[in-house]
Protein backbone atom coordinates (compact mmCIF):
# COMPACT_ATOMS: atom_id res chain seq x y z
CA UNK A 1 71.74 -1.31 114.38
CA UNK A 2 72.68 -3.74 111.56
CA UNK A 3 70.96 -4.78 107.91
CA UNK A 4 70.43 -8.07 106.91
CA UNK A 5 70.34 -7.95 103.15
CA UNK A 6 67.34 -10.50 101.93
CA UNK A 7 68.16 -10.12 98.55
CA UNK A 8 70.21 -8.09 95.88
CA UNK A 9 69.29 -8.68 92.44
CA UNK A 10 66.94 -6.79 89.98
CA UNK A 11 63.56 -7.56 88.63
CA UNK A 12 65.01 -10.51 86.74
CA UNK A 13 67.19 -12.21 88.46
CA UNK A 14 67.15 -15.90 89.03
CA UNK A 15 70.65 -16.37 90.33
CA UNK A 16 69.86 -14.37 93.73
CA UNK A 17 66.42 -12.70 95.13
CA UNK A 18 65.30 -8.91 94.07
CA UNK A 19 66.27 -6.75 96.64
CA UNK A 20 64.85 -6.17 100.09
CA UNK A 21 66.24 -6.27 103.35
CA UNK A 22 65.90 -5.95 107.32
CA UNK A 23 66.86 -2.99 109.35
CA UNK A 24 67.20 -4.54 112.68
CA UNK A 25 68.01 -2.30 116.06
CA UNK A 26 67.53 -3.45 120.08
CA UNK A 27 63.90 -2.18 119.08
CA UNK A 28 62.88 -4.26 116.83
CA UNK A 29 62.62 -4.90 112.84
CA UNK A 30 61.30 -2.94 109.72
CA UNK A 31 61.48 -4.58 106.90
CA UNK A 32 62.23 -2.64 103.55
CA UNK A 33 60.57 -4.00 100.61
CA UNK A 34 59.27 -7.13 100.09
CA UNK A 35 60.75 -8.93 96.83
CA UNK A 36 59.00 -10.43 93.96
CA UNK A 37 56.61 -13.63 95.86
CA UNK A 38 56.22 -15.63 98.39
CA UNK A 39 60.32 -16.22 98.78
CA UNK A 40 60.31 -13.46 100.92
CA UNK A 41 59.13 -16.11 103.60
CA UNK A 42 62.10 -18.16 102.52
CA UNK A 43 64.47 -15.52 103.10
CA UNK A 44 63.27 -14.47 106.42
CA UNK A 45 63.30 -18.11 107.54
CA UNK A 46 67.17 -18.24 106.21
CA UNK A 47 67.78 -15.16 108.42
CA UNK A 48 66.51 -16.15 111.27
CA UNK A 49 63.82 -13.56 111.65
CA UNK A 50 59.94 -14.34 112.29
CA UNK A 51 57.34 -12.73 110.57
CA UNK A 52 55.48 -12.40 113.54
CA UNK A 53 58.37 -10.19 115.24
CA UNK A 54 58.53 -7.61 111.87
CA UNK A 55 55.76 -4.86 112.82
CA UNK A 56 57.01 -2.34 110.36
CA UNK A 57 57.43 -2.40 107.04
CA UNK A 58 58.20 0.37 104.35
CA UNK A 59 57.51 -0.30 100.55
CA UNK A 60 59.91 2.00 98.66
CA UNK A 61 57.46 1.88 94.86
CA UNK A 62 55.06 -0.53 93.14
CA UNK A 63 57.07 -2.49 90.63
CA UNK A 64 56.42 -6.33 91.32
CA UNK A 65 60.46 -7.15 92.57
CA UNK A 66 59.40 -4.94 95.16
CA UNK A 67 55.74 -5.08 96.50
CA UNK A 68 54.56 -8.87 95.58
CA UNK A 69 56.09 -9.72 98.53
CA UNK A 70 54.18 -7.40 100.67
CA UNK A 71 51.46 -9.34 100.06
CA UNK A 72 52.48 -12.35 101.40
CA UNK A 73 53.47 -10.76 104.54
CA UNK A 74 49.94 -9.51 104.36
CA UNK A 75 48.45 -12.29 104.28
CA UNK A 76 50.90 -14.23 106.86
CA UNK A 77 50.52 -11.06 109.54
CA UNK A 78 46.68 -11.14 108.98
CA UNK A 79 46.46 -15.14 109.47
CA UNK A 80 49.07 -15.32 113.03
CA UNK A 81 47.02 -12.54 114.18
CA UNK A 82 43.65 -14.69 113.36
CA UNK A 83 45.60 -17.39 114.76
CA UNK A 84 46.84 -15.12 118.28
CA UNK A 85 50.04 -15.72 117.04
CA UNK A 86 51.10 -12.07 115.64
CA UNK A 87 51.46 -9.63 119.05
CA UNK A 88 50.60 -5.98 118.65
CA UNK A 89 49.61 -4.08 115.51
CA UNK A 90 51.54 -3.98 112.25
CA UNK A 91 51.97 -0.75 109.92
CA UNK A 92 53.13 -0.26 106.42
CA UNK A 93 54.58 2.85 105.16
CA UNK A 94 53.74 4.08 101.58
CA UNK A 95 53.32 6.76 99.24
CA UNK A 96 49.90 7.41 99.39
CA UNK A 97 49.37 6.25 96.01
CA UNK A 98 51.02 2.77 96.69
CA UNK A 99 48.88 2.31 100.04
CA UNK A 100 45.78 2.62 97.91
CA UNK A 101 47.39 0.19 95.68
CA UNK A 102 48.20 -2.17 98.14
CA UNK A 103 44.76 -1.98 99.82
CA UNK A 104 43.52 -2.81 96.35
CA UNK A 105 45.86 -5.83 95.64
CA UNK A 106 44.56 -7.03 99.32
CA UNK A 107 41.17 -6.77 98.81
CA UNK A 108 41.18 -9.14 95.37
CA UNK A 109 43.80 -11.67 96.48
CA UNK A 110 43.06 -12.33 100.52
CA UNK A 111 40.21 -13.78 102.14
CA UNK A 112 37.69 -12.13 104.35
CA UNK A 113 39.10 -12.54 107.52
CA UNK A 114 42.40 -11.19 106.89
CA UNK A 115 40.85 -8.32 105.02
CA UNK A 116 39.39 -7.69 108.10
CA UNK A 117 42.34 -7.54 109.81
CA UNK A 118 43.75 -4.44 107.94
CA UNK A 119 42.60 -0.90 109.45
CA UNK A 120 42.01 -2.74 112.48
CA UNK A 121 45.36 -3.97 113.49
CA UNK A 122 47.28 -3.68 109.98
CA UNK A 123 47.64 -0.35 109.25
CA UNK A 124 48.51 0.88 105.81
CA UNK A 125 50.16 4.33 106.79
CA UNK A 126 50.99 7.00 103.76
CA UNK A 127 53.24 8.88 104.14
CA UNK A 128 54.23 12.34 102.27
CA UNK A 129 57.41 13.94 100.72
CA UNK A 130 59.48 15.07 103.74
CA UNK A 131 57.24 13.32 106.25
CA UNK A 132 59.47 12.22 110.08
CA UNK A 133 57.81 9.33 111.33
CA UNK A 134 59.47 7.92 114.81
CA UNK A 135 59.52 4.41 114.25
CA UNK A 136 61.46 1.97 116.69
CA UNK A 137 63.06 4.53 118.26
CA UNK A 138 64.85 6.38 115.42
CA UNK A 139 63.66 9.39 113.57
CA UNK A 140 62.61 8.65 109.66
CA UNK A 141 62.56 11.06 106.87
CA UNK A 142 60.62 9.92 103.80
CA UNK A 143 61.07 11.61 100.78
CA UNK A 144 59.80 11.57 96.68
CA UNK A 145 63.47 10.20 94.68
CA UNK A 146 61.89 12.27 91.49
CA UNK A 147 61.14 8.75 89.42
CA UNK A 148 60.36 9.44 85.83
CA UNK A 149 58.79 6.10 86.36
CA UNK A 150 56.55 4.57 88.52
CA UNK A 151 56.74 7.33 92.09
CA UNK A 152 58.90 6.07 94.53
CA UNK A 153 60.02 7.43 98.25
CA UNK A 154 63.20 6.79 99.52
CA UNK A 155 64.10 7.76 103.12
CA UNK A 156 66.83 9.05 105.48
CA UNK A 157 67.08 7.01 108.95
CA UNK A 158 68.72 9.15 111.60
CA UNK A 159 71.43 6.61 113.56
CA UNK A 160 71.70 9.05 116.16
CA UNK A 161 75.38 10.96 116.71
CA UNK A 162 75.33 12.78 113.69
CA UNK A 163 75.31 9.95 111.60
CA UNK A 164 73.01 9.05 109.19
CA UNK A 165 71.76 6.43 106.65
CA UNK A 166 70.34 7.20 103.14
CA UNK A 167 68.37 4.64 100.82
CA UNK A 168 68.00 6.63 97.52
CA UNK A 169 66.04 3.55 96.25
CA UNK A 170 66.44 1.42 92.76
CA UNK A 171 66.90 4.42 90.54
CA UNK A 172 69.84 6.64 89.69
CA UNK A 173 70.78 9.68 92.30
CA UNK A 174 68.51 12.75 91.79
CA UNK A 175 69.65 15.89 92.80
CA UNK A 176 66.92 16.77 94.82
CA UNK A 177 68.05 13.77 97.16
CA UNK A 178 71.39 15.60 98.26
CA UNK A 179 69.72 17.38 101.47
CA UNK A 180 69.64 13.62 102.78
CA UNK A 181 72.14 11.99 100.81
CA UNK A 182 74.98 14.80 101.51
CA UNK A 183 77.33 13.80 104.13
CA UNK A 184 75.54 10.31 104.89
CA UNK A 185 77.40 7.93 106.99
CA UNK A 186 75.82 4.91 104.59
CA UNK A 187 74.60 5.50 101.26
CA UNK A 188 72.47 2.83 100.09
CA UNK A 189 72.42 3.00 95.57
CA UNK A 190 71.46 1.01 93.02
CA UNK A 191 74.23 -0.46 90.95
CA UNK A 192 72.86 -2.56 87.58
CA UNK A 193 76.00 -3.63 86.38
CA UNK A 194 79.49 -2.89 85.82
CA UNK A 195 80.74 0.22 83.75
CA UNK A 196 82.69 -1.95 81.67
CA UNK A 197 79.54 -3.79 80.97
CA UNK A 198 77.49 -1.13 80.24
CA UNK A 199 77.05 -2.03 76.25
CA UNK A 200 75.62 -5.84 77.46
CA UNK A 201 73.26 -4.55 80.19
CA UNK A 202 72.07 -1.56 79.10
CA UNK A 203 71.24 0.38 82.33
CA UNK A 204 70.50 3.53 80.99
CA UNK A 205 67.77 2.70 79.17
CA UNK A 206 66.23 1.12 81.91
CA UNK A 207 66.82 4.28 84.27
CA UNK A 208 69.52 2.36 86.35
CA UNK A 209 73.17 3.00 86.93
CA UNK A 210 76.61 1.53 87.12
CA UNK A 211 79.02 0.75 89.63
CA UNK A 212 81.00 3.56 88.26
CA UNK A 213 78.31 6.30 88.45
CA UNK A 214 76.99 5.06 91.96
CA UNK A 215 81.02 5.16 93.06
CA UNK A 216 81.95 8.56 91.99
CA UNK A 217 78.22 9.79 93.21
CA UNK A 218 79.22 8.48 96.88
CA UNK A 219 82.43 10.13 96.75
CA UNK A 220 81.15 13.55 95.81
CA UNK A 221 78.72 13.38 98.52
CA UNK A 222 81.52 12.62 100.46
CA UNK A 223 79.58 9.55 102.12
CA UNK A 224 81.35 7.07 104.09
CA UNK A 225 79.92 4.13 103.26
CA UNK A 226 78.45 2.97 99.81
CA UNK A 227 76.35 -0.29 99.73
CA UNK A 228 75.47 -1.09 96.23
CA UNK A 229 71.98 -3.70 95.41
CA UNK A 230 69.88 -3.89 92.76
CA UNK A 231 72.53 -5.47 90.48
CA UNK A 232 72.62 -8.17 87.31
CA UNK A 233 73.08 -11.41 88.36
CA UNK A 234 75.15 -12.67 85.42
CA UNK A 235 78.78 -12.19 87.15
CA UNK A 236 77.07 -13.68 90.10
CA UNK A 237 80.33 -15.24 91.53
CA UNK A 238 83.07 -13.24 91.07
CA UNK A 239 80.14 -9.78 91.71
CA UNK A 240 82.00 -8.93 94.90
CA UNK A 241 85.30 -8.93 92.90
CA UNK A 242 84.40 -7.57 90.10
CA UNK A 243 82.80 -4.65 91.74
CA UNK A 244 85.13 -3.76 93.94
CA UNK A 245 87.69 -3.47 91.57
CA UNK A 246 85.92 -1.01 89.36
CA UNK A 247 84.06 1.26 92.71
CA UNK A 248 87.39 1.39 94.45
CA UNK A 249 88.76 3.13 91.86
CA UNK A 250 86.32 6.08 92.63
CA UNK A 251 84.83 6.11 95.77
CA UNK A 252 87.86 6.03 98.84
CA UNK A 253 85.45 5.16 101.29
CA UNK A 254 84.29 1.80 102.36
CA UNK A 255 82.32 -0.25 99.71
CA UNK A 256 80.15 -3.19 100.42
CA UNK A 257 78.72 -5.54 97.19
CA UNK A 258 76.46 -7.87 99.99
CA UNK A 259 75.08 -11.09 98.90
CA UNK A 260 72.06 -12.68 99.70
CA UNK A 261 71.66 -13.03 103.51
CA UNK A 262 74.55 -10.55 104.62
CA UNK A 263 74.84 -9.41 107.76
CA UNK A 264 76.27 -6.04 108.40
CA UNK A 265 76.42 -3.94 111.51
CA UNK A 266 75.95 -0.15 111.04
């Protein structure tokens, strides 16, 4: 299995695209999140994966960096299948809150034949706190991350072997995640922005975390891989370096700071 990371920024970014990527196995795709527009059809097209071969999607919460871009592969899904060019049915996976929400969004901002198109062949699935779903062959755990924000799900993808792979999300670690996090071969964590940085970017007060907290978070857990996303975009080009630097001092395992369009085998 590998991820191909889309994007890696937060909400604001304009010097990368908000985060969302592709989990990609023999399978097929799912596609986690969907970034802030229609540049989520940009990024695919960079990666050299068709929309028309991505028949499951997950949407982690309803903030626009992550679910405006849903919509577009709503509306793209709904016009190739129109069009006989989309094969099979497509599902999205959602809070049940957030599927109502994106049923909503569809219903004002697509045209009658796609509309028709979802609950007939696109299927907006909810899903509940500690729900397994089998979905391309692997076994998925959803589960509630505890936002004091907006609700969000994060979920635990069994790799098979023992070995598993933990996305806690865009907020900071909640305790109630360590049943899934605990032990994780790949920990996927938000990061906003350096430790040493913490006074210009403010993460706390926007619920988010730094490279320091995500670091020694991962090595408590004792995980064995930490993948940090969600970041500032402001140290854009030396981000890798800069990171690095500050995580490694924490976390002894391996540490990946991806940038836009990474490809990384799991």
């Amino acid at each position: 299995m590998k991820i191909t990371i889309l994007g890696t920024g937060n909400a604001l970014v304009t010097e990368c695209y908000n985060t969302c990527y592709v989990l990609t196995s023999e399978e097929g795709h799912l596609l986690v999140d969907g970034g802030g527009g229609g540049t989520i059809l940009v990024r695919l097209k960079q990666a050299g994966i068709d929309p028309n071969e991505i028949h499951h999607i997950f949407v982690t919460h309803k903030h626009i960096d992550h679910v405006m871009g849903i919509i577009w592969m709503m509306r793209v899904i709904c016009q190739n299948m129109n069009a006989g060019k989309y094969q099979d049915d497509a599902y999205i996976y959602a809070h049940e809150e957030l599927a109502e929400m994106l049923l909503k969004l569809a219903k004002m901002l697509l045209n009658k034949k796609e509309i028709k198109r979802i609950g007939e062949r696109l299927h907006l699935v909810p899903v509940g706190d500690g729900e397994k779903r089998r979905i391309l062959g692997h076994e998925y755990t959803f589960f509630d991350i505890g936002s004091t924000k907006a609700k969000q799900y994060g979920y635990m993808l069994d790799l098979g072997e023992g070995r598993r792979l933990t996305c806690c999300g865009d907020e900071p670690y909640n305790e109630r995640e360590r049943k899934y996090a605990e032990g994780s071969a790949w920990l996927l964590h938000e990061a906003f922005c350096l430790d040493a940085q913490a006074d210009v970017f403010h993460p706390y007060e926007k619920h988010h975390s730094t490279v320091k907290d995500a670091s020694m978070l991962a090595e408590e857990l004792g995980v064995e891989n930490l993948l940090l996303y969600h970041t500032e975009d402001q140290n854009i080009a030396r981000r890798q370096e800069l990171y690095r630097a500050e995580g490694e001092q924490y976390f002894h395992g391996s540490l990946w700071i991806p940038e836009d369009l990474d490809v990384i085998e799991l």
